[in-house]
N, C-alpha and C. Protein backbone atom coordinates (compact mmCIF):
# COMPACT_ATOMS: atom_id res chain seq x y z
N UNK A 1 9.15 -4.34 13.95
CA UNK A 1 9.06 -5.65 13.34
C UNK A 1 10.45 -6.27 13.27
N UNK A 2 10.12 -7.51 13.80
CA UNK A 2 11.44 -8.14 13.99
C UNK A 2 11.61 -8.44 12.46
N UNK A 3 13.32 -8.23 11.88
CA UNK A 3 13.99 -9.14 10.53
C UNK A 3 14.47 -10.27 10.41
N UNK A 4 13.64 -11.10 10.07
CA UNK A 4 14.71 -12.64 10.30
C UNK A 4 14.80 -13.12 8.85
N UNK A 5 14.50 -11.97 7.86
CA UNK A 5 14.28 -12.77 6.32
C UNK A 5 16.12 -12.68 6.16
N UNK A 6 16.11 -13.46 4.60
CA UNK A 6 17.47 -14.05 4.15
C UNK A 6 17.98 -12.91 3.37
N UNK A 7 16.35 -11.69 3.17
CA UNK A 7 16.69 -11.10 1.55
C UNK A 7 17.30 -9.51 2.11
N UNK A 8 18.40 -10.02 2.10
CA UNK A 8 18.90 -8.23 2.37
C UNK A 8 20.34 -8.30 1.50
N UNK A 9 20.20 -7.82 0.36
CA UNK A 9 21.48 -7.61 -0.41
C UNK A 9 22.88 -7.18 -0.19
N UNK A 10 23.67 -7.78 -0.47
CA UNK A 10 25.12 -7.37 -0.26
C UNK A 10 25.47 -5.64 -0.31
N UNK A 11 24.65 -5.15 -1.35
CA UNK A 11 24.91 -3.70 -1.70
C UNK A 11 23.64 -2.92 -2.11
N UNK A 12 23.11 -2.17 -1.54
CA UNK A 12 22.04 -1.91 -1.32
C UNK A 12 21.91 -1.00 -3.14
N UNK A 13 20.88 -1.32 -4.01
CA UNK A 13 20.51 -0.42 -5.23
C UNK A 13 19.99 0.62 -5.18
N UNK A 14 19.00 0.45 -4.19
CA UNK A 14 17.44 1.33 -3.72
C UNK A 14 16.27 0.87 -3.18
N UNK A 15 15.63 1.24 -3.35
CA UNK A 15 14.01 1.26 -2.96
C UNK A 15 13.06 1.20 -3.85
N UNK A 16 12.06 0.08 -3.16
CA UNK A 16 10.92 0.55 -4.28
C UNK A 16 9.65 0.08 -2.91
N UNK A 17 8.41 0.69 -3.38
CA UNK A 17 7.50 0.40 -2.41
C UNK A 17 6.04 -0.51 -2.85
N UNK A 18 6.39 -1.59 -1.85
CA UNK A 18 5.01 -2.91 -2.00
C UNK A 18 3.86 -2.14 -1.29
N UNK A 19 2.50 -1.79 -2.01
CA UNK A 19 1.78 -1.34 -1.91
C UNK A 19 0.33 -1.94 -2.14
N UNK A 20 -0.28 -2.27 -1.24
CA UNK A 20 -1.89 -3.32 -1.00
C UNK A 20 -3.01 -2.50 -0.46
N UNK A 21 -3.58 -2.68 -2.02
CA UNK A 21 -5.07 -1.62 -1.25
C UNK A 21 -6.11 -2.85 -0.92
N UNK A 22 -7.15 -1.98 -0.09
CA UNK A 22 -8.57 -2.48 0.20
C UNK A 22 -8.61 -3.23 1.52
N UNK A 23 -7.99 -2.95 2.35
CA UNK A 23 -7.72 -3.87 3.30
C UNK A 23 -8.63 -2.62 4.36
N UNK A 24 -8.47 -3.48 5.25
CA UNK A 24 -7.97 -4.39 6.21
C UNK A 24 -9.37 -5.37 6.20
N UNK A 25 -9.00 -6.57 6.00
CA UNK A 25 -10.01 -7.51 5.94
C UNK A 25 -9.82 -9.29 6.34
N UNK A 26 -10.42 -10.08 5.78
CA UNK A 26 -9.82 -11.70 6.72
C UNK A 26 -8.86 -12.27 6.12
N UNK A 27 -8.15 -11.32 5.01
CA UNK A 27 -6.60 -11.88 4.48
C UNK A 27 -5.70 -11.09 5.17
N UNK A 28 -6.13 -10.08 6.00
CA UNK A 28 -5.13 -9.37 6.24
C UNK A 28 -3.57 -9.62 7.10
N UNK A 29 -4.17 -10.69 8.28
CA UNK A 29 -3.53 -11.36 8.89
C UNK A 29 -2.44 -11.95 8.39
N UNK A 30 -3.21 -13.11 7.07
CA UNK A 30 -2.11 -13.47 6.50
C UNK A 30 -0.97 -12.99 6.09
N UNK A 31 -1.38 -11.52 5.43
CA UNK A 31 -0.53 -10.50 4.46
C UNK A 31 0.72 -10.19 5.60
N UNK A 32 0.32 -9.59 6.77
CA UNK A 32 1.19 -9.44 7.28
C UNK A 32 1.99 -10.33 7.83
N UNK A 33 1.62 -11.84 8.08
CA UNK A 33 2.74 -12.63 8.29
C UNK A 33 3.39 -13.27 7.23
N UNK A 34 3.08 -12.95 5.57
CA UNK A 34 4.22 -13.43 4.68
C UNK A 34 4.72 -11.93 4.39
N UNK A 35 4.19 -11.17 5.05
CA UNK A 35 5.48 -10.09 4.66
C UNK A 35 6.55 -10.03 5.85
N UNK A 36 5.77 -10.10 7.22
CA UNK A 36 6.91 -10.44 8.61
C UNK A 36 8.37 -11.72 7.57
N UNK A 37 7.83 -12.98 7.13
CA UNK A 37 8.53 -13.79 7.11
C UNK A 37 9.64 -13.72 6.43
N UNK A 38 9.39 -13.09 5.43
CA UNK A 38 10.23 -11.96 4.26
C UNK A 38 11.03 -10.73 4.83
N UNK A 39 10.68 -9.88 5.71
CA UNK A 39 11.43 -9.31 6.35
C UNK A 39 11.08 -8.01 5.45
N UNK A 40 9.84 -7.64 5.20
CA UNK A 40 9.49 -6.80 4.39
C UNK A 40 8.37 -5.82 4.86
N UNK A 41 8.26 -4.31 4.59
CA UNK A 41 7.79 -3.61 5.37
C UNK A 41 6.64 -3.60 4.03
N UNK A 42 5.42 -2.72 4.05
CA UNK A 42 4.90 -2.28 2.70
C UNK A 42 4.16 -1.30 2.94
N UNK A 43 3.07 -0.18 2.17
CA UNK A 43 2.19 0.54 2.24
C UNK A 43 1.10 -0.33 2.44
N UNK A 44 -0.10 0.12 3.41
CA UNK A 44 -1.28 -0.48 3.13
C UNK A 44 -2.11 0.45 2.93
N UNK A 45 -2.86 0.23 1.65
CA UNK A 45 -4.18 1.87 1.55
C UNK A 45 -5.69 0.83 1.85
N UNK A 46 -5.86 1.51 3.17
CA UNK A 46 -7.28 0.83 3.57
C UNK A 46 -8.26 1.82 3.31
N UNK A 47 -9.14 0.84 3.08
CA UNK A 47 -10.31 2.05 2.96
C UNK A 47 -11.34 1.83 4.19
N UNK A 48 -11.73 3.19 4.27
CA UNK A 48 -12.11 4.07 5.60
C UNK A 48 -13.64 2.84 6.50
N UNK A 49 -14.42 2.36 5.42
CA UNK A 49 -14.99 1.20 5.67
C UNK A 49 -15.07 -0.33 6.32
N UNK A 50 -13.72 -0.61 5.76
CA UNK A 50 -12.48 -1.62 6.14
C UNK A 50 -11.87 -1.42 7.60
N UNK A 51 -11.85 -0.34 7.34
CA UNK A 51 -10.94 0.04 8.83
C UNK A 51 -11.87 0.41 9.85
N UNK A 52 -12.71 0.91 9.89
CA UNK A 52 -13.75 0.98 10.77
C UNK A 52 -14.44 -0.13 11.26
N UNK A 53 -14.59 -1.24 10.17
CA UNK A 53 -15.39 -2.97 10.91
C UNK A 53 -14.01 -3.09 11.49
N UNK A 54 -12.79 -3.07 11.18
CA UNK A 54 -11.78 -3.85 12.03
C UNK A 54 -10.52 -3.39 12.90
N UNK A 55 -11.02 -2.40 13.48
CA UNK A 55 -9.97 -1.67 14.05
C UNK A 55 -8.81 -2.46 14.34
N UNK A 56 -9.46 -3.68 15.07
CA UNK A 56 -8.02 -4.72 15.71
C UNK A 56 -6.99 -4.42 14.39
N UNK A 57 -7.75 -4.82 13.29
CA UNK A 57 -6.61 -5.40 11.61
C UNK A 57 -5.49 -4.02 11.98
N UNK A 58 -6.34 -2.56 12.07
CA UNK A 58 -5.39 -1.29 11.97
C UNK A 58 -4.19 -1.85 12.76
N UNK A 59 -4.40 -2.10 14.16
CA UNK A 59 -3.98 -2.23 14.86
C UNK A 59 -2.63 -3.16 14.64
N UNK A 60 -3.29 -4.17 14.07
CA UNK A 60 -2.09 -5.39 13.81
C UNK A 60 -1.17 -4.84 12.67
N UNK A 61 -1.38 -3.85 11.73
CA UNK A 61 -0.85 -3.68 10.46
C UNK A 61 0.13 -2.53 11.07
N UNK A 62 -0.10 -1.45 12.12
CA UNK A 62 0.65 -0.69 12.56
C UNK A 62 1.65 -1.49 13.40
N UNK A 63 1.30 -2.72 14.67
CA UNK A 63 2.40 -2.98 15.00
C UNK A 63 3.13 -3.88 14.36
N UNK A 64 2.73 -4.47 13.33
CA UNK A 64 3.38 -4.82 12.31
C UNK A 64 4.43 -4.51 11.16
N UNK A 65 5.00 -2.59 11.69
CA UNK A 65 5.33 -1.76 11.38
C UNK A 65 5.09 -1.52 9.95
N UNK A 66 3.94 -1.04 9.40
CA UNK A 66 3.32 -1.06 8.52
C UNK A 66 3.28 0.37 8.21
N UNK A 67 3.33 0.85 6.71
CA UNK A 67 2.79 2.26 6.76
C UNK A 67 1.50 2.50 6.48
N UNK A 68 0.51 3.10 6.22
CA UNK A 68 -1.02 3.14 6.29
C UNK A 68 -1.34 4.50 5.41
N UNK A 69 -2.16 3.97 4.34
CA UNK A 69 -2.79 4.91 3.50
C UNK A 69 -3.64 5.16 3.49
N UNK A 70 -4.79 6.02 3.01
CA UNK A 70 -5.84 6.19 2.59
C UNK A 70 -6.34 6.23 1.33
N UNK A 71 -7.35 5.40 1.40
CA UNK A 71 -7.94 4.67 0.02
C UNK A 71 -9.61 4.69 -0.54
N UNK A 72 -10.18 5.99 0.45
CA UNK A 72 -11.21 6.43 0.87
C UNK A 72 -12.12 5.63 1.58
N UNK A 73 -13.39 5.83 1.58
CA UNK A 73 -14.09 5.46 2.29
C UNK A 73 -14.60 4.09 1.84
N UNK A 74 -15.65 4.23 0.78
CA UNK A 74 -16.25 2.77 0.33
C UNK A 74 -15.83 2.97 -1.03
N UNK A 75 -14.64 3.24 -1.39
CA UNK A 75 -14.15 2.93 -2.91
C UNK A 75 -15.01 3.45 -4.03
N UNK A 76 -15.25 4.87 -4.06
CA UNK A 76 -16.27 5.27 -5.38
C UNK A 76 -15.27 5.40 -6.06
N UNK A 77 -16.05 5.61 -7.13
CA UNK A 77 -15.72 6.51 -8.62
C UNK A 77 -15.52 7.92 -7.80
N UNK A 78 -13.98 8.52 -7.40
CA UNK A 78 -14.31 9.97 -6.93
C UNK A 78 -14.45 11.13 -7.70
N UNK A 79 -14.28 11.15 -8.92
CA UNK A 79 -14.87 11.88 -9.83
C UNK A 79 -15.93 12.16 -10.24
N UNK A 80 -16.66 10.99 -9.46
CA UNK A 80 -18.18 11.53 -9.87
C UNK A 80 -18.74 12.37 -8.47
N UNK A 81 -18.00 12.53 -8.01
CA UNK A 81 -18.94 13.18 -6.54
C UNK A 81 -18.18 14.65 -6.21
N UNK A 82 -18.96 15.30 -5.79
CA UNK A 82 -18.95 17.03 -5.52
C UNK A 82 -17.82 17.29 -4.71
N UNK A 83 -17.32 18.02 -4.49
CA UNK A 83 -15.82 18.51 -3.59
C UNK A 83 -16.47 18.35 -2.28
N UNK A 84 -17.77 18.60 -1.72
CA UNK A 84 -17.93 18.10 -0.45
C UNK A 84 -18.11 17.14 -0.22
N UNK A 85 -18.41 15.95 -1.18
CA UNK A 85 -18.52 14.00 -0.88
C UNK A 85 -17.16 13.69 -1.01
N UNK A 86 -16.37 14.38 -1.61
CA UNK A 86 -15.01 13.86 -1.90
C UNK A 86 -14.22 13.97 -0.40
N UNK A 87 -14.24 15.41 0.25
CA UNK A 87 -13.61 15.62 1.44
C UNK A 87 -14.10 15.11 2.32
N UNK A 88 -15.79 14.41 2.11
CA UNK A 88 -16.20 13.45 3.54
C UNK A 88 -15.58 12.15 2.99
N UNK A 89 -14.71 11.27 1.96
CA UNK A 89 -14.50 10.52 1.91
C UNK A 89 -13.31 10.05 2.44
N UNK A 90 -12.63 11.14 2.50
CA UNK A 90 -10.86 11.26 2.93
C UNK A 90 -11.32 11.53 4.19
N UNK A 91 -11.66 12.14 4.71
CA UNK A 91 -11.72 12.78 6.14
C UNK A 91 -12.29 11.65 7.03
N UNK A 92 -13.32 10.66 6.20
CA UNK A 92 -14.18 9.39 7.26
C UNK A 92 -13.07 8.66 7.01
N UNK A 93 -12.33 8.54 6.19
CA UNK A 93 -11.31 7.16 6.05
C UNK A 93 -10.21 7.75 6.99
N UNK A 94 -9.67 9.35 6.92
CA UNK A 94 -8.52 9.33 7.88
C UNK A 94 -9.12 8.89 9.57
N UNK A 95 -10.37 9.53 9.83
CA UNK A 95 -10.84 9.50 11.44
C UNK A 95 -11.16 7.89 11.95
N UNK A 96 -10.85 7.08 10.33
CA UNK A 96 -11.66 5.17 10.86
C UNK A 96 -10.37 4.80 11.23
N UNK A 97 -9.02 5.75 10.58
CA UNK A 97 -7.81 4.86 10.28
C UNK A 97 -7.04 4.94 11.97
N UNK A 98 -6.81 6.08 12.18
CA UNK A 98 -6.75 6.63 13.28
C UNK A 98 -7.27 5.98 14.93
N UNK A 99 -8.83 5.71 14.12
CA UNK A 99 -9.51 4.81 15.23
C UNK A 99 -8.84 3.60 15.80
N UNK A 100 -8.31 2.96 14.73
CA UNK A 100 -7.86 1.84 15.22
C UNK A 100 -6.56 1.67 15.33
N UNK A 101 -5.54 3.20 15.86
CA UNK A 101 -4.28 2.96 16.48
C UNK A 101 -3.77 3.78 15.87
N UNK A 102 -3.92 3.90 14.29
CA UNK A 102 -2.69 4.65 13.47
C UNK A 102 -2.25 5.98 13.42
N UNK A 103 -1.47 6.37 12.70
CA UNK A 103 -1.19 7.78 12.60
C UNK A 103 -1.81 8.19 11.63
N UNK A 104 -2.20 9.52 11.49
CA UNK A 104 -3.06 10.00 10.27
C UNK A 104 -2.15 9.82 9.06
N UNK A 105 -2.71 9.06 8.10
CA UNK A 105 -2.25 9.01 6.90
C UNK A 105 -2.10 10.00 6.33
N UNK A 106 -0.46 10.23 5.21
CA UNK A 106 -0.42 11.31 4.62
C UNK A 106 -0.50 11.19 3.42
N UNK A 107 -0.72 9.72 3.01
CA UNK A 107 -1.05 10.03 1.32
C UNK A 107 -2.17 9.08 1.26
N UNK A 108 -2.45 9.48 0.01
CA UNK A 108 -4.46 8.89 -0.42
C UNK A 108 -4.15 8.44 -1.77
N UNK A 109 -4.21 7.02 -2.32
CA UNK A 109 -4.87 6.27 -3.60
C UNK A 109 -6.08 6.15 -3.84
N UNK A 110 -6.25 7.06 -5.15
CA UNK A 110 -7.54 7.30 -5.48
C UNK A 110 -7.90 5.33 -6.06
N UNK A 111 -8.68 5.61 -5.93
CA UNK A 111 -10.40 3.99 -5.98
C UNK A 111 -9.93 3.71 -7.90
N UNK A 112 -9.71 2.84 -7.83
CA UNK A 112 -9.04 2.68 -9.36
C UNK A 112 -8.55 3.29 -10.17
N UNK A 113 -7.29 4.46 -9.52
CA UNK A 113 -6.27 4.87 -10.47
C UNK A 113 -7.06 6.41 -10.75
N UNK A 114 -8.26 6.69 -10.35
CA UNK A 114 -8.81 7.91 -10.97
C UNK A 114 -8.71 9.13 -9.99
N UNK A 115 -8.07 10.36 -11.05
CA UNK A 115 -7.61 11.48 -9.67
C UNK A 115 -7.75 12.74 -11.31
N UNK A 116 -7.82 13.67 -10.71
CA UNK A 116 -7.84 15.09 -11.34
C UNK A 116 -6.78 15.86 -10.77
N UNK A 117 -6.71 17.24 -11.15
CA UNK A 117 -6.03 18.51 -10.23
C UNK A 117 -6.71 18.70 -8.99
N UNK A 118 -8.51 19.08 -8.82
CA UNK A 118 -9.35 19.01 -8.46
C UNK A 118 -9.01 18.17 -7.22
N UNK A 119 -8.97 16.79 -7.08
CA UNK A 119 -9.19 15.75 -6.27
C UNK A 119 -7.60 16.33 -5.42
N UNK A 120 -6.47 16.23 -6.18
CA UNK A 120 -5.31 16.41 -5.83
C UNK A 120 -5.07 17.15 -4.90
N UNK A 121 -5.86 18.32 -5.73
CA UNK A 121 -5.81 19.90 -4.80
C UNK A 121 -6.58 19.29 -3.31
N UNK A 122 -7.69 19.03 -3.45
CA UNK A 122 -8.19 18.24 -2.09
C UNK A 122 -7.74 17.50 -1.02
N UNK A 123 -6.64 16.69 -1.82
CA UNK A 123 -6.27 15.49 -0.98
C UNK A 123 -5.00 16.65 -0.32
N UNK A 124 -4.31 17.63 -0.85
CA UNK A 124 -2.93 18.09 -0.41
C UNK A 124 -3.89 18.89 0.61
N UNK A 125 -5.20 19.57 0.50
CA UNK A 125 -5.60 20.71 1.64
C UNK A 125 -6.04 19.83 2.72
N UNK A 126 -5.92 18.36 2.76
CA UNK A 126 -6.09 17.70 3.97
C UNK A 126 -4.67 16.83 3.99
N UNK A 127 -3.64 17.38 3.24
CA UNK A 127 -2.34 16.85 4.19
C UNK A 127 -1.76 16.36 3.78
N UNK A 128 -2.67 15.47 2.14
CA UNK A 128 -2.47 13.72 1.50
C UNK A 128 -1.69 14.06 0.47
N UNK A 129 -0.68 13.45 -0.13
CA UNK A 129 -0.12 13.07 -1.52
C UNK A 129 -1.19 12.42 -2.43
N UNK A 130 -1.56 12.27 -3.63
CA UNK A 130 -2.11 11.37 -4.05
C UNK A 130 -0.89 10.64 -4.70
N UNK A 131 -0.63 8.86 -4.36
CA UNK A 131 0.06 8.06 -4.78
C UNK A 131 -0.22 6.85 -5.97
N UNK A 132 -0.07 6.49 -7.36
CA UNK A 132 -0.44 6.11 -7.79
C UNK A 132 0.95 4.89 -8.15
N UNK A 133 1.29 4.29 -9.39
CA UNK A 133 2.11 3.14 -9.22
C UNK A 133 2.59 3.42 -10.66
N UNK A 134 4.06 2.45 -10.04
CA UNK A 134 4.22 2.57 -11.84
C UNK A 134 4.58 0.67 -12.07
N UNK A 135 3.99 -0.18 -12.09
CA UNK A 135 3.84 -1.44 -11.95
C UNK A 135 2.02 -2.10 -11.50
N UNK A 136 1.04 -2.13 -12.32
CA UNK A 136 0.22 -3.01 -11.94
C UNK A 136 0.47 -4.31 -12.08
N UNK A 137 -0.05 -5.33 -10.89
CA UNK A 137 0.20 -6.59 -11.03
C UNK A 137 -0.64 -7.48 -11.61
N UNK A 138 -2.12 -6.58 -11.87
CA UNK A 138 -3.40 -7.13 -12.03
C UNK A 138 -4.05 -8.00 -11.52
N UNK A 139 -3.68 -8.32 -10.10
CA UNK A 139 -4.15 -9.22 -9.28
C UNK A 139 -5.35 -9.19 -9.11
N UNK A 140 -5.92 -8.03 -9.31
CA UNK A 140 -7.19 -7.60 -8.79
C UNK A 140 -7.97 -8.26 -10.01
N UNK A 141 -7.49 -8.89 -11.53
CA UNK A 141 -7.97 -9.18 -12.72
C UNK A 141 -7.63 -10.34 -12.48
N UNK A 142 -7.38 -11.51 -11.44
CA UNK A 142 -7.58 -13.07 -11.68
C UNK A 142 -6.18 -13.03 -12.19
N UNK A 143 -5.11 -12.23 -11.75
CA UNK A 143 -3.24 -13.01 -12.40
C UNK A 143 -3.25 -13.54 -11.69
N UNK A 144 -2.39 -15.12 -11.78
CA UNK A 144 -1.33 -15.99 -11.45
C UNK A 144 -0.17 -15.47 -10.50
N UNK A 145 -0.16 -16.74 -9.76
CA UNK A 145 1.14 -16.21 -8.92
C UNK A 145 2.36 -15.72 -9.79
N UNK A 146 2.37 -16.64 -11.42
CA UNK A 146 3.48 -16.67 -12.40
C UNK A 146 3.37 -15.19 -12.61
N UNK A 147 2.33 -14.61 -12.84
CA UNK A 147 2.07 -13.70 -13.64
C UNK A 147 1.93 -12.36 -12.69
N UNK A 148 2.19 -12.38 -11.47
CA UNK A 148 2.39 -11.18 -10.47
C UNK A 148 3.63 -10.90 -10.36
N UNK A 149 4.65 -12.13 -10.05
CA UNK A 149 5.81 -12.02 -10.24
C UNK A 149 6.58 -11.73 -11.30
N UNK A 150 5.67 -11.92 -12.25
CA UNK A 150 6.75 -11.34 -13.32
C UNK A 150 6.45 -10.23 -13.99
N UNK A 151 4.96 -9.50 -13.62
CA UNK A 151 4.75 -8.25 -13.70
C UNK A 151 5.62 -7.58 -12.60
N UNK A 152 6.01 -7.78 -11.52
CA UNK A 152 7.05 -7.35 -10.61
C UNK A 152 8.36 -6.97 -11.22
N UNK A 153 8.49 -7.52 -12.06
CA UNK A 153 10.14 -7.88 -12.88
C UNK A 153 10.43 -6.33 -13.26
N UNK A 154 9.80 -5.48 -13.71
CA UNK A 154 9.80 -4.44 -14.12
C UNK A 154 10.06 -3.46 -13.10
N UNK A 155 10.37 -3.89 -12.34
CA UNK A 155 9.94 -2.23 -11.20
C UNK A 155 11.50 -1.97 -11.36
N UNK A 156 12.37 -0.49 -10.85
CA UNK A 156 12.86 0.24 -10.89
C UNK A 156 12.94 0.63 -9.66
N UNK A 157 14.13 1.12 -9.13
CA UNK A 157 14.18 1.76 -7.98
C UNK A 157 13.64 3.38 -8.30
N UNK A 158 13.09 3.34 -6.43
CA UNK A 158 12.31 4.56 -6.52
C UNK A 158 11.06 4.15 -6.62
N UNK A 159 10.13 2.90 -7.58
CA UNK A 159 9.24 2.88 -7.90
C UNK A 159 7.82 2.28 -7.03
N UNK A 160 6.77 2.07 -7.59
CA UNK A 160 6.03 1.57 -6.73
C UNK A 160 5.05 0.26 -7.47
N UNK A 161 4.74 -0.41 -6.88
CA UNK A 161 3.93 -1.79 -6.97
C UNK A 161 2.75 -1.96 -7.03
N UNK A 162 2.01 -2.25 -7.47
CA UNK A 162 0.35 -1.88 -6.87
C UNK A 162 0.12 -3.20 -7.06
N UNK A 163 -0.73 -3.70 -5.60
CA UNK A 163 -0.77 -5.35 -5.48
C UNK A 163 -2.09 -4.61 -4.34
N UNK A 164 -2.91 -5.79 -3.87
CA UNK A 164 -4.16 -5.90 -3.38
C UNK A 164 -4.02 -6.73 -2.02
N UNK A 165 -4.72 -6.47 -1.25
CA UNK A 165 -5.04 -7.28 -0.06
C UNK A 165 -6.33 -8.56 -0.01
N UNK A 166 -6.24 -9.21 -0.51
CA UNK A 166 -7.51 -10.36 -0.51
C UNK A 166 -7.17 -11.11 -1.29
N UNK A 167 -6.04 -11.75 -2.21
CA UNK A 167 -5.83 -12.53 -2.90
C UNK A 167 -4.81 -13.93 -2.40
N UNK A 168 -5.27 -14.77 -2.33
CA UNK A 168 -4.32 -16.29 -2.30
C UNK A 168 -2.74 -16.34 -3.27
N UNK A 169 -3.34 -15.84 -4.41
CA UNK A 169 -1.93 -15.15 -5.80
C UNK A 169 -1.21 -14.45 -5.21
N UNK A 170 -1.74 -13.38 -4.53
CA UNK A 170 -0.72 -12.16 -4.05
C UNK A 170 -0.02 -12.75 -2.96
N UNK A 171 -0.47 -12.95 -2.06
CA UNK A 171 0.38 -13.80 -0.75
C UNK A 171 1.61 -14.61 -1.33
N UNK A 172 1.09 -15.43 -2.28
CA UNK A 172 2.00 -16.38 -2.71
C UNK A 172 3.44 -15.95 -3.16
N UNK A 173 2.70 -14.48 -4.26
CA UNK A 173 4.19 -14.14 -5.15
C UNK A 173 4.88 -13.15 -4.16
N UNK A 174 4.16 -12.84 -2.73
CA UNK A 174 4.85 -11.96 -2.13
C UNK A 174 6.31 -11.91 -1.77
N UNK A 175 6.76 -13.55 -1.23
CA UNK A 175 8.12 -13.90 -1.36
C UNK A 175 9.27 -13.84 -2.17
N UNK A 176 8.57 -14.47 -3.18
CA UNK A 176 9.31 -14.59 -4.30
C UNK A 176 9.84 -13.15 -4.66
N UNK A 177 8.78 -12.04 -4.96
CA UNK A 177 8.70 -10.84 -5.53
C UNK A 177 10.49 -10.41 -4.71
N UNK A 178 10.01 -10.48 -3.19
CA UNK A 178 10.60 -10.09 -1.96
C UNK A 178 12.47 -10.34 -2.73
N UNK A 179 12.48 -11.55 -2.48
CA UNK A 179 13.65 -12.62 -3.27
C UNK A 179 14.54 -11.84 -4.59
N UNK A 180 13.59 -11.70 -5.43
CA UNK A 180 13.72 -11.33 -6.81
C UNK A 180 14.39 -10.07 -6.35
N UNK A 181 13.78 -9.04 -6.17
CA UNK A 181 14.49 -8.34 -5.34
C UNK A 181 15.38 -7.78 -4.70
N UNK A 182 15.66 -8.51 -3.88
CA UNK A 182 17.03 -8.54 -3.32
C UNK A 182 17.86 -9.06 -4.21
N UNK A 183 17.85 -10.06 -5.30
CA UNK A 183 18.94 -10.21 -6.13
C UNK A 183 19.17 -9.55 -6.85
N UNK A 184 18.54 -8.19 -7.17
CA UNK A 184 18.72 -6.85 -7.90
C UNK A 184 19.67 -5.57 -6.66
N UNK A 185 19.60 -5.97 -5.77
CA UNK A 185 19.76 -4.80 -4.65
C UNK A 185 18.96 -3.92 -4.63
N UNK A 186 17.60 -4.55 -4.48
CA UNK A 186 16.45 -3.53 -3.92
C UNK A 186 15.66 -4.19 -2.40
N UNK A 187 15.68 -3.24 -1.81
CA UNK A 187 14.67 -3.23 -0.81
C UNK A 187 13.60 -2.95 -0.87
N UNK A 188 12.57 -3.23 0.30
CA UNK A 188 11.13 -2.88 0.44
C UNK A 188 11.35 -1.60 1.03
N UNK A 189 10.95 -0.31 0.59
CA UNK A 189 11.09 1.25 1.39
C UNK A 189 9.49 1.61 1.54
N UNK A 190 9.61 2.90 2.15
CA UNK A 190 8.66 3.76 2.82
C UNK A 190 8.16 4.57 1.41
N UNK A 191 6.94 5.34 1.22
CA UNK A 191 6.57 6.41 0.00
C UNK A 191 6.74 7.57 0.77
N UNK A 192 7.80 8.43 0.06
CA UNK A 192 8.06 9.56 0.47
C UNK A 192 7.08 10.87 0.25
N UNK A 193 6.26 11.66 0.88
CA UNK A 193 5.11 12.23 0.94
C UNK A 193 5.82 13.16 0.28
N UNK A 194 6.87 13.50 -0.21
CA UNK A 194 7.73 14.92 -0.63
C UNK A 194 7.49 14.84 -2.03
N UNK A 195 8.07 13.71 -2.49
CA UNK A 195 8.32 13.52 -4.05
C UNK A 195 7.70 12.21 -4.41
N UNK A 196 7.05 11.41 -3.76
CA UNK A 196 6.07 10.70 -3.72
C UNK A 196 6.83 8.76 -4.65
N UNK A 197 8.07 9.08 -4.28
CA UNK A 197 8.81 7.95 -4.38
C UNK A 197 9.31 6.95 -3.44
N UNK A 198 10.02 6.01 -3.72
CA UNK A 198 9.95 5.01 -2.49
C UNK A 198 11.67 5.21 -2.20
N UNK A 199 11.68 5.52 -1.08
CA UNK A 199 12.60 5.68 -0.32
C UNK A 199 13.54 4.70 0.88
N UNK A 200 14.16 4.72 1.59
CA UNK A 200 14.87 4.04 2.95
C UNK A 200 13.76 4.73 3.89
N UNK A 201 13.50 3.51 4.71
CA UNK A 201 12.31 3.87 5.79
C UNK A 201 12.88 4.59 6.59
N UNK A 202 12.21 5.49 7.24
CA UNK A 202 12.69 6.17 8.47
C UNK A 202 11.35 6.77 9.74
């Protein structure tokens, strides 16, 4: 991905990682060209459903140099389902993700924040981190562009973002967020599958 954004700080602080579940869908396009314009990389956790109607989207979000999560299949409650619905949920979402270009995802966001030891233990015997956030934007609850961005205000290097793919709000504050940002000396980084923090991409 080409960089042509403005926001790259004099002195670099750290990292933190922009992270959009539920995708790949008919915002997706957009997402990735106000993050191209910004000069900003992010996580995307698609779910296995998503990615299977739209392989092209995989496609565009990888050469979009995108990183790619797993976000299961059709978004249950995974706590309510048996260790064998759980591992067909990760396993159909890694083989849809894959389908449409990518590399097998190594970390998995559980379907609204909900994870056990149990699930954990699952997601690591197929490879995955489970990644969760330390910043909701509540986009997914009807916030304001005002009100994404300034739930943003809080993040910390190292940390992570949790923002959505399908919102008009989110697109909007994506810049700004981007902006804000860089006048802290933070960048957009990669989630490190080790220690499950946001890192310098590599």
């Amino acid at each position: 991905m080409t960089d042509s954004s403005p926001n790259i700080p004099e002195a670099v602080a750290g990292y933190v990682a922009l992270t959009f579940d539920d995708g790949p869908n008919e915002n997706t396009a957009t997402l990735l060209e106000t993050l191209r314009s910004c000069g900003a990389r992010a996580t995307l956790f698609n779910t296995g459903e998503n990615a299977s109607a739209h392989p092209d989207l995989v496609r565009a979000e990888v050469d979009a140099g995108m990183w790619i999560g797993n976000h299961s299949y059709v978004h249950p409650h995974m706590l309510t389902l048996g260790d064998g619905d759980m591992r067909d949920q990760l396993l159909r979402t890694q083989s849809a993700i894959e389908g449409g270009g990518a590399e097998t995802p190594f970390l998995f966001r559980p379907p609204y924040g909900e994870h056990d030891s149990n699930l954990d233990a699952i997601a690591a015997e197929l490879g995955m981190r489970v990644v969760m956030w330390a910043i909701d934007t509540r986009d997914w609850d009807g916030a304001t562009t005002e009100a994404i961005v300034a739930a943003a205000e809080g993040i910390a290097a190292g940390e992570i973002i949790l923002m959505h793919d399908g919102y008009t709000a989110t697109n909007a504050a994506v810049p700004i967020i981007v902006a804000h940002l860089a006048k802290r000396g933070l960048l957009p980084g990669m989630i490190d599958p080790a220690s499950g923090r946001a890192v310098a991409p590599r």
